[in-house]
PDB file of N, CA and C in Angstrom:
ATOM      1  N   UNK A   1       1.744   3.178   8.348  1.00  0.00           N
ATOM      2  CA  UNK A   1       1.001   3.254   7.100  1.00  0.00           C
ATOM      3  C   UNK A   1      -0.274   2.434   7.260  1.00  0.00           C
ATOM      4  N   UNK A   2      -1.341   3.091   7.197  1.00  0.00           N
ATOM      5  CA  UNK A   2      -2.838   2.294   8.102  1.00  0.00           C
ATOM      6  C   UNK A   2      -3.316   1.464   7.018  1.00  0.00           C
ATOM      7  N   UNK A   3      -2.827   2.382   5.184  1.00  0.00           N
ATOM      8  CA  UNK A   3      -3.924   1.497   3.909  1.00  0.00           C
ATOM      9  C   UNK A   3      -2.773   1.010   2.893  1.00  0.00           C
ATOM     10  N   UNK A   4      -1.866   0.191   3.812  1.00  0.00           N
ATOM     11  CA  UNK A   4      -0.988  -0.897   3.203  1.00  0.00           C
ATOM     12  C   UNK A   4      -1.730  -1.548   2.054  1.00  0.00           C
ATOM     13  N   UNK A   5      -3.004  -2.565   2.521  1.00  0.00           N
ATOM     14  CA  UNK A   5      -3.469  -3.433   1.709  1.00  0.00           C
ATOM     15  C   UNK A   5      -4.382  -2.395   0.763  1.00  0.00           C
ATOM     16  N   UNK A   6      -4.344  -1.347   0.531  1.00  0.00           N
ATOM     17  CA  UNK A   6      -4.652  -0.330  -0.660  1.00  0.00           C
ATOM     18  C   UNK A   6      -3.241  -0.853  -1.698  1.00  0.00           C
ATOM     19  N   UNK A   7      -2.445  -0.289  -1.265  1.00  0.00           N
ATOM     20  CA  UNK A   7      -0.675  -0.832  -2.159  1.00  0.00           C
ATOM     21  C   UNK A   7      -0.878  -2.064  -2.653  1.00  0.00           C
ATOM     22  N   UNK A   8      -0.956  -3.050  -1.583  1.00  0.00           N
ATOM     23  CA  UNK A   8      -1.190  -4.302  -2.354  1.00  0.00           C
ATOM     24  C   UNK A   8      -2.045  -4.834  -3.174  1.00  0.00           C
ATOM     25  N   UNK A   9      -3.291  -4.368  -3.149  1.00  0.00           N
ATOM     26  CA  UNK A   9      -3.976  -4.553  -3.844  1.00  0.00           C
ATOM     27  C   UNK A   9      -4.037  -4.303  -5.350  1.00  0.00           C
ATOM     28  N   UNK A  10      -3.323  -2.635  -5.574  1.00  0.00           N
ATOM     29  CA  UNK A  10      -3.854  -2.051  -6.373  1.00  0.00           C
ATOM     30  C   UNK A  10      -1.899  -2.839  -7.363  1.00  0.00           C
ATOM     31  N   UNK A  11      -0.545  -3.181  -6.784  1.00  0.00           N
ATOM     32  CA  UNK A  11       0.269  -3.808  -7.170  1.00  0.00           C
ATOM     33  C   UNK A  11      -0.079  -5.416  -7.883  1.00  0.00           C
ATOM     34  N   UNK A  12      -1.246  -5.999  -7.172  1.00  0.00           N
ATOM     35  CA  UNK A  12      -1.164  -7.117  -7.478  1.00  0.00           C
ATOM     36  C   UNK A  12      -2.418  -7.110  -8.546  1.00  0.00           C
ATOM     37  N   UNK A  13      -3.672  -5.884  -8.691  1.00  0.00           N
ATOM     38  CA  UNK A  13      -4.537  -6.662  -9.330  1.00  0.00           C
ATOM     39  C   UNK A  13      -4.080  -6.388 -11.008  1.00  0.00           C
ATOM     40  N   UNK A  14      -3.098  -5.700 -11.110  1.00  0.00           N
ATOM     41  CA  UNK A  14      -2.485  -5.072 -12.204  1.00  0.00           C
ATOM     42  C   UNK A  14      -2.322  -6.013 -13.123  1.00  0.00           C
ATOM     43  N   UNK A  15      -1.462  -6.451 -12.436  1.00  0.00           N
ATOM     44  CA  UNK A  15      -0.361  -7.802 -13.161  1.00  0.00           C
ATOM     45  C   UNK A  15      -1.257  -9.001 -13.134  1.00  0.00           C
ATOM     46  N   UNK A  16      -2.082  -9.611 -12.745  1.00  0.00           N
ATOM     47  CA  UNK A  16      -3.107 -10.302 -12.304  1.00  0.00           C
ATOM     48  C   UNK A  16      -4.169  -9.791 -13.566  1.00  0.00           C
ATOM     49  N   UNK A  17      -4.556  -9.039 -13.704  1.00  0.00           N
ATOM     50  CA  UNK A  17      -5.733  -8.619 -15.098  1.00  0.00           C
ATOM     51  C   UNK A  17      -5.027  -9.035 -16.422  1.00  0.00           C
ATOM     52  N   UNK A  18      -3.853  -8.105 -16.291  1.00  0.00           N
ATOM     53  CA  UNK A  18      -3.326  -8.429 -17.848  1.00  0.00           C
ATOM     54  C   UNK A  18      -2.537  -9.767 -17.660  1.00  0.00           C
ATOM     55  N   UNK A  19      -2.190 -10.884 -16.779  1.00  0.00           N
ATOM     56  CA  UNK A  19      -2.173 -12.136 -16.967  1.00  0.00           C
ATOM     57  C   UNK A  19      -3.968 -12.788 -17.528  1.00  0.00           C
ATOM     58  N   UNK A  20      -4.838 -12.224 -16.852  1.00  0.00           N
ATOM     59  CA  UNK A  20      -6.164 -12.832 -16.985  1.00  0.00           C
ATOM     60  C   UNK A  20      -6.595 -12.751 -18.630  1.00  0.00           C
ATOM     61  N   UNK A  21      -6.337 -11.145 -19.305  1.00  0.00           N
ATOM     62  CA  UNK A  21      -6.023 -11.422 -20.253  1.00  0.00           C
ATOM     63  C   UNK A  21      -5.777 -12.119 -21.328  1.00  0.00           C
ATOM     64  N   UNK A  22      -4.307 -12.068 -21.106  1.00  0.00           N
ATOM     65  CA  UNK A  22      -3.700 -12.942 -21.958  1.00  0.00           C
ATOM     66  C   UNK A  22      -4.060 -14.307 -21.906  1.00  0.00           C
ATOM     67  N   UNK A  23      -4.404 -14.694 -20.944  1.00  0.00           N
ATOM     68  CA  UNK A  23      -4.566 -15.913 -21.147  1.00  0.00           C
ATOM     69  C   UNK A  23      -6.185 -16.337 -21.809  1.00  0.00           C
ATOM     70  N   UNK A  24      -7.083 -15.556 -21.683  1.00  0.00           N
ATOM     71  CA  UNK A  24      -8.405 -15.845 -23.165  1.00  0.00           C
ATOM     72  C   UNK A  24      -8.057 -14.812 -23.900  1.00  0.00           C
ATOM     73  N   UNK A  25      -7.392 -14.504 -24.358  1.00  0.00           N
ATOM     74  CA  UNK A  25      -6.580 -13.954 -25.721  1.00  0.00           C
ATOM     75  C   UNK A  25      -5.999 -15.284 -26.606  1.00  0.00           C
ATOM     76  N   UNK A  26      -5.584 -16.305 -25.374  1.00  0.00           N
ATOM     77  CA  UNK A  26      -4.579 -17.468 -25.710  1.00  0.00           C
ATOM     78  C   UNK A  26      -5.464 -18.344 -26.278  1.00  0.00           C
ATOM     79  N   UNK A  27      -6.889 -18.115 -25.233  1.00  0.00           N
ATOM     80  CA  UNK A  27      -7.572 -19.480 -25.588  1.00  0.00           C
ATOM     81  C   UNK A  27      -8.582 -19.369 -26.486  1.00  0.00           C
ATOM     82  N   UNK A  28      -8.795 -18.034 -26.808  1.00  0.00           N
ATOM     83  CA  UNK A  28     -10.062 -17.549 -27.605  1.00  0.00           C
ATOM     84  C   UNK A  28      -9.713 -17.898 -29.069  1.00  0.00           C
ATOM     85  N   UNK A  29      -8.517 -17.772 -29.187  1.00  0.00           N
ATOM     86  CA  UNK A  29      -7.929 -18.239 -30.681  1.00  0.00           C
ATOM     87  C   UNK A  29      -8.056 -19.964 -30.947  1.00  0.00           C
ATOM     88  N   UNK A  30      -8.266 -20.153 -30.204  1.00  0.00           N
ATOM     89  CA  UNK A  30      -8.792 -21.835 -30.271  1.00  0.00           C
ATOM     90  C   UNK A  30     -10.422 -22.168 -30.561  1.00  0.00           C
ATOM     91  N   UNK A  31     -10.930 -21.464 -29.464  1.00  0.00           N
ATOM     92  CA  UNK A  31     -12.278 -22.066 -29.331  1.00  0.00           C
ATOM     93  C   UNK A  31     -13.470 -21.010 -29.911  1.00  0.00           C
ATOM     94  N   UNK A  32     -13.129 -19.775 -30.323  1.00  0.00           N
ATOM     95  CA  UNK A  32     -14.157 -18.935 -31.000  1.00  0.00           C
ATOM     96  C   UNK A  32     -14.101 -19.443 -32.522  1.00  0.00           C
ATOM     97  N   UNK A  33     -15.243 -18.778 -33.066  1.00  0.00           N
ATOM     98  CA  UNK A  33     -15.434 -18.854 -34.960  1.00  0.00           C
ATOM     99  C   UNK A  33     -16.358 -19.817 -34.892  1.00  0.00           C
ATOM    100  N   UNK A  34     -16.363 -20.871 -34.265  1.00  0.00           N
ATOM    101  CA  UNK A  34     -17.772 -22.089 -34.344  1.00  0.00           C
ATOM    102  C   UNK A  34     -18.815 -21.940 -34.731  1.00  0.00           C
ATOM    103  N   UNK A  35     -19.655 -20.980 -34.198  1.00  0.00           N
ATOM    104  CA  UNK A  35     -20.878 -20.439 -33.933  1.00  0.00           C
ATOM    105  C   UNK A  35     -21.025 -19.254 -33.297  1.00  0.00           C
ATOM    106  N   UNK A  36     -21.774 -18.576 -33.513  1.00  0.00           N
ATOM    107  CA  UNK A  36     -22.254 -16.783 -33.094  1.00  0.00           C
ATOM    108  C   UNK A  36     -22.598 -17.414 -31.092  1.00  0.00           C
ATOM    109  N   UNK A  37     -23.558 -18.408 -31.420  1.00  0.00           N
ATOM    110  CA  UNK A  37     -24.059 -18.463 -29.970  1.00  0.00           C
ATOM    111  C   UNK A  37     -23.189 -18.892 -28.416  1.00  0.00           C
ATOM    112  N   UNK A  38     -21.651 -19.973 -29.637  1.00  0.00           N
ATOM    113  CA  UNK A  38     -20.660 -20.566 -28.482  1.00  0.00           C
ATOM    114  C   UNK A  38     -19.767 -18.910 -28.022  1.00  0.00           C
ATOM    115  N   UNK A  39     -19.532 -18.440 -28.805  1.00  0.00           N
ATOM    116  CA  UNK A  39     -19.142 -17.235 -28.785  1.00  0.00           C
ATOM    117  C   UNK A  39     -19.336 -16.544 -27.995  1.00  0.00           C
ATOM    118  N   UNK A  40     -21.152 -16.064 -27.845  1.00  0.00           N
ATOM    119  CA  UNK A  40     -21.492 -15.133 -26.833  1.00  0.00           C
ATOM    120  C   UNK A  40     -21.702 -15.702 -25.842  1.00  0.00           C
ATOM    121  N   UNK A  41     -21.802 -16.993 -25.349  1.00  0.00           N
ATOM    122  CA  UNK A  41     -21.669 -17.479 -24.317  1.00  0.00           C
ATOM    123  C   UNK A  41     -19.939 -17.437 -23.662  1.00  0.00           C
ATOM    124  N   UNK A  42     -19.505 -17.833 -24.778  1.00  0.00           N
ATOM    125  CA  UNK A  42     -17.927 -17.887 -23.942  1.00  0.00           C
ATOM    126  C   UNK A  42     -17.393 -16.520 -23.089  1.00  0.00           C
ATOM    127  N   UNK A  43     -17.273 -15.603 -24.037  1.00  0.00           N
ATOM    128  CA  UNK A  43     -17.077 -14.022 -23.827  1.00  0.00           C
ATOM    129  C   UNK A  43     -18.167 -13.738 -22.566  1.00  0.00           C
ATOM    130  N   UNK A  44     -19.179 -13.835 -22.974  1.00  0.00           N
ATOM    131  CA  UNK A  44     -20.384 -13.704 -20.775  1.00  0.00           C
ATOM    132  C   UNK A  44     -19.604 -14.305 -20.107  1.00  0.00           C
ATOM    133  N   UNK A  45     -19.257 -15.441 -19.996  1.00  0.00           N
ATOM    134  CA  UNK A  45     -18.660 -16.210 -18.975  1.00  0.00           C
ATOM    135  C   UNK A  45     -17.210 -15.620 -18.900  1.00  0.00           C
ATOM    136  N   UNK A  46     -16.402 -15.353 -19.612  1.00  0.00           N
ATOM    137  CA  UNK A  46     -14.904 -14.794 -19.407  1.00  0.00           C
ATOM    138  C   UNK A  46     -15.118 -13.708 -18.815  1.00  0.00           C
ATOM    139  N   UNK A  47     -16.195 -12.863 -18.983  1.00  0.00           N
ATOM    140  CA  UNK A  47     -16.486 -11.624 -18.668  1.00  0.00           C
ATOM    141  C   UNK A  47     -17.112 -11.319 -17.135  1.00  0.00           C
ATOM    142  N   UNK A  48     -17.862 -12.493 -16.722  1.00  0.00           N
ATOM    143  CA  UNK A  48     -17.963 -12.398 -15.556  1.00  0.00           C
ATOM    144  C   UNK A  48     -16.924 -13.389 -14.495  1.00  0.00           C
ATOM    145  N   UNK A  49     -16.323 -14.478 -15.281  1.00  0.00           N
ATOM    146  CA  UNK A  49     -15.528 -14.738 -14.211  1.00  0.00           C
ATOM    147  C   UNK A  49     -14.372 -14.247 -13.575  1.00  0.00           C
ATOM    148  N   UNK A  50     -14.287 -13.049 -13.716  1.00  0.00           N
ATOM    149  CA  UNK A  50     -13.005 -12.395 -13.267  1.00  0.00           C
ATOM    150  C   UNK A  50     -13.691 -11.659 -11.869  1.00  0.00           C
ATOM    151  N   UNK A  51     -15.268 -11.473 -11.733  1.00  0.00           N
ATOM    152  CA  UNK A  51     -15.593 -11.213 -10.649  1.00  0.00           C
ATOM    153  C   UNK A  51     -15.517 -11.655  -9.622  1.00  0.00           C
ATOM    154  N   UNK A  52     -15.710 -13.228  -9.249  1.00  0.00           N
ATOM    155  CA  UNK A  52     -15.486 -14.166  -8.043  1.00  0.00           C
ATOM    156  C   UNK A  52     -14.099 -13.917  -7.411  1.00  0.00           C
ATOM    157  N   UNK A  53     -13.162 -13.744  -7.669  1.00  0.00           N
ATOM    158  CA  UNK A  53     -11.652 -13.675  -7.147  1.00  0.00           C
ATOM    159  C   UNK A  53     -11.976 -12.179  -6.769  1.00  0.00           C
ATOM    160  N   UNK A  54     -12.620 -10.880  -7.945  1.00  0.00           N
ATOM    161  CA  UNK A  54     -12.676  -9.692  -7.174  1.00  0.00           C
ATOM    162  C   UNK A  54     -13.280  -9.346  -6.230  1.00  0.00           C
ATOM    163  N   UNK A  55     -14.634 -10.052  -5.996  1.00  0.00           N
ATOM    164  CA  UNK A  55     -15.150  -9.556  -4.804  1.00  0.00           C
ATOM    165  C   UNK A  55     -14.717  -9.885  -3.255  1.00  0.00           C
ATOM    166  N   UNK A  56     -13.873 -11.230  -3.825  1.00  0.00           N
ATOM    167  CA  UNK A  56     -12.646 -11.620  -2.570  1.00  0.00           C
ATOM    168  C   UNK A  56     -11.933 -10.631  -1.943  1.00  0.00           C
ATOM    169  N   UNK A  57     -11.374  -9.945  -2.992  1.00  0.00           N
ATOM    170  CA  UNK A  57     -10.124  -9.464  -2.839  1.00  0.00           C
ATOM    171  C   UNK A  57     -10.577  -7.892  -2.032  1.00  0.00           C
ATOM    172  N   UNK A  58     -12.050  -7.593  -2.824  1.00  0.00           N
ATOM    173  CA  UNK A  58     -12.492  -6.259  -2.182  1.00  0.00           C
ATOM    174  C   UNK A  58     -12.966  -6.506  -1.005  1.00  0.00           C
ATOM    175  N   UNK A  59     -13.886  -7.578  -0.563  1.00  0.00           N
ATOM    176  CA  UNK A  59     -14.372  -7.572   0.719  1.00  0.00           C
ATOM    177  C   UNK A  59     -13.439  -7.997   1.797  1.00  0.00           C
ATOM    178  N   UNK A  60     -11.858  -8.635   1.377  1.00  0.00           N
ATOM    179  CA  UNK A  60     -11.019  -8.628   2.263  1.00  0.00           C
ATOM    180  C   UNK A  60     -10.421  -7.548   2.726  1.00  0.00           C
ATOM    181  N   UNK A  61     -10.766  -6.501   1.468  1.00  0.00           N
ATOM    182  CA  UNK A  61      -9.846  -5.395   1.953  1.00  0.00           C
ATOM    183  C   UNK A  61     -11.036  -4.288   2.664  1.00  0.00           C
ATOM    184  N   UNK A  62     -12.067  -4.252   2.802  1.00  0.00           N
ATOM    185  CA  UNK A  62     -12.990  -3.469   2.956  1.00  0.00           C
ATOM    186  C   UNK A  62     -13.490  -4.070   4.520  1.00  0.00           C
ATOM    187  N   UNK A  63     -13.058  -5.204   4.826  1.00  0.00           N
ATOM    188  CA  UNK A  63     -13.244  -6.101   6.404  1.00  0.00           C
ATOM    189  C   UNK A  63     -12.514  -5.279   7.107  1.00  0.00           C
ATOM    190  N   UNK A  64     -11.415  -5.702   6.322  1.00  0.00           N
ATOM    191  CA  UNK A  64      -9.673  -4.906   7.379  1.00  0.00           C
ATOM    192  C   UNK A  64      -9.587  -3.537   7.490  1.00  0.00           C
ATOM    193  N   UNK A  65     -10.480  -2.346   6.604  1.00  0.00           N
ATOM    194  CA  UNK A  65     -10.170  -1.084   6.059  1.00  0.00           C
ATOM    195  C   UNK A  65     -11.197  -0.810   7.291  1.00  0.00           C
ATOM    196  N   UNK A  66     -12.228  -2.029   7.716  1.00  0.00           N
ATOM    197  CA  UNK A  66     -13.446  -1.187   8.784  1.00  0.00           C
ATOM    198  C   UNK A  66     -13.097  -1.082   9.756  1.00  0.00           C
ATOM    199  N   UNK A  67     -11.971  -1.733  10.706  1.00  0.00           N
ATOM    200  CA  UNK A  67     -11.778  -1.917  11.955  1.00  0.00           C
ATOM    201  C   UNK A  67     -10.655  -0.798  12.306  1.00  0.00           C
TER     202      UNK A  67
END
């Protein structure tokens, strides 16, 4: 089976999102309502930090997928 880490990937980022989720679901109920501006800052930042771990995860698998 040559695109194993296809399986794994697509098993782990599943469960991994909807943990990411929940957890500023958890925290948003705390720290939103303040202000319009803490708000749209928080949500940009939740919104892009889920990218840093993805582009890990793609360029590990896109290294191994070239050879």
């Amino acid at each position: 089976m040559k695109r194993w880490r296809h399986l794994i990937v697509v098993i782990g980022i599943i469960p991994s999102l909807i943990i990411y989720v929940a957890f500023f679901m958890y925290i948003f109920d705390y720290i939103t309502g303040y202000h319009w501006s803490i708000d749209w800052l928080i949500y940009i930042l939740a919104g892009f930090l889920w990218l840093y771990p993805a582009t890990k995860v793609i360029k590990w698998l896109a290294d191994n997928e070239a050879h």
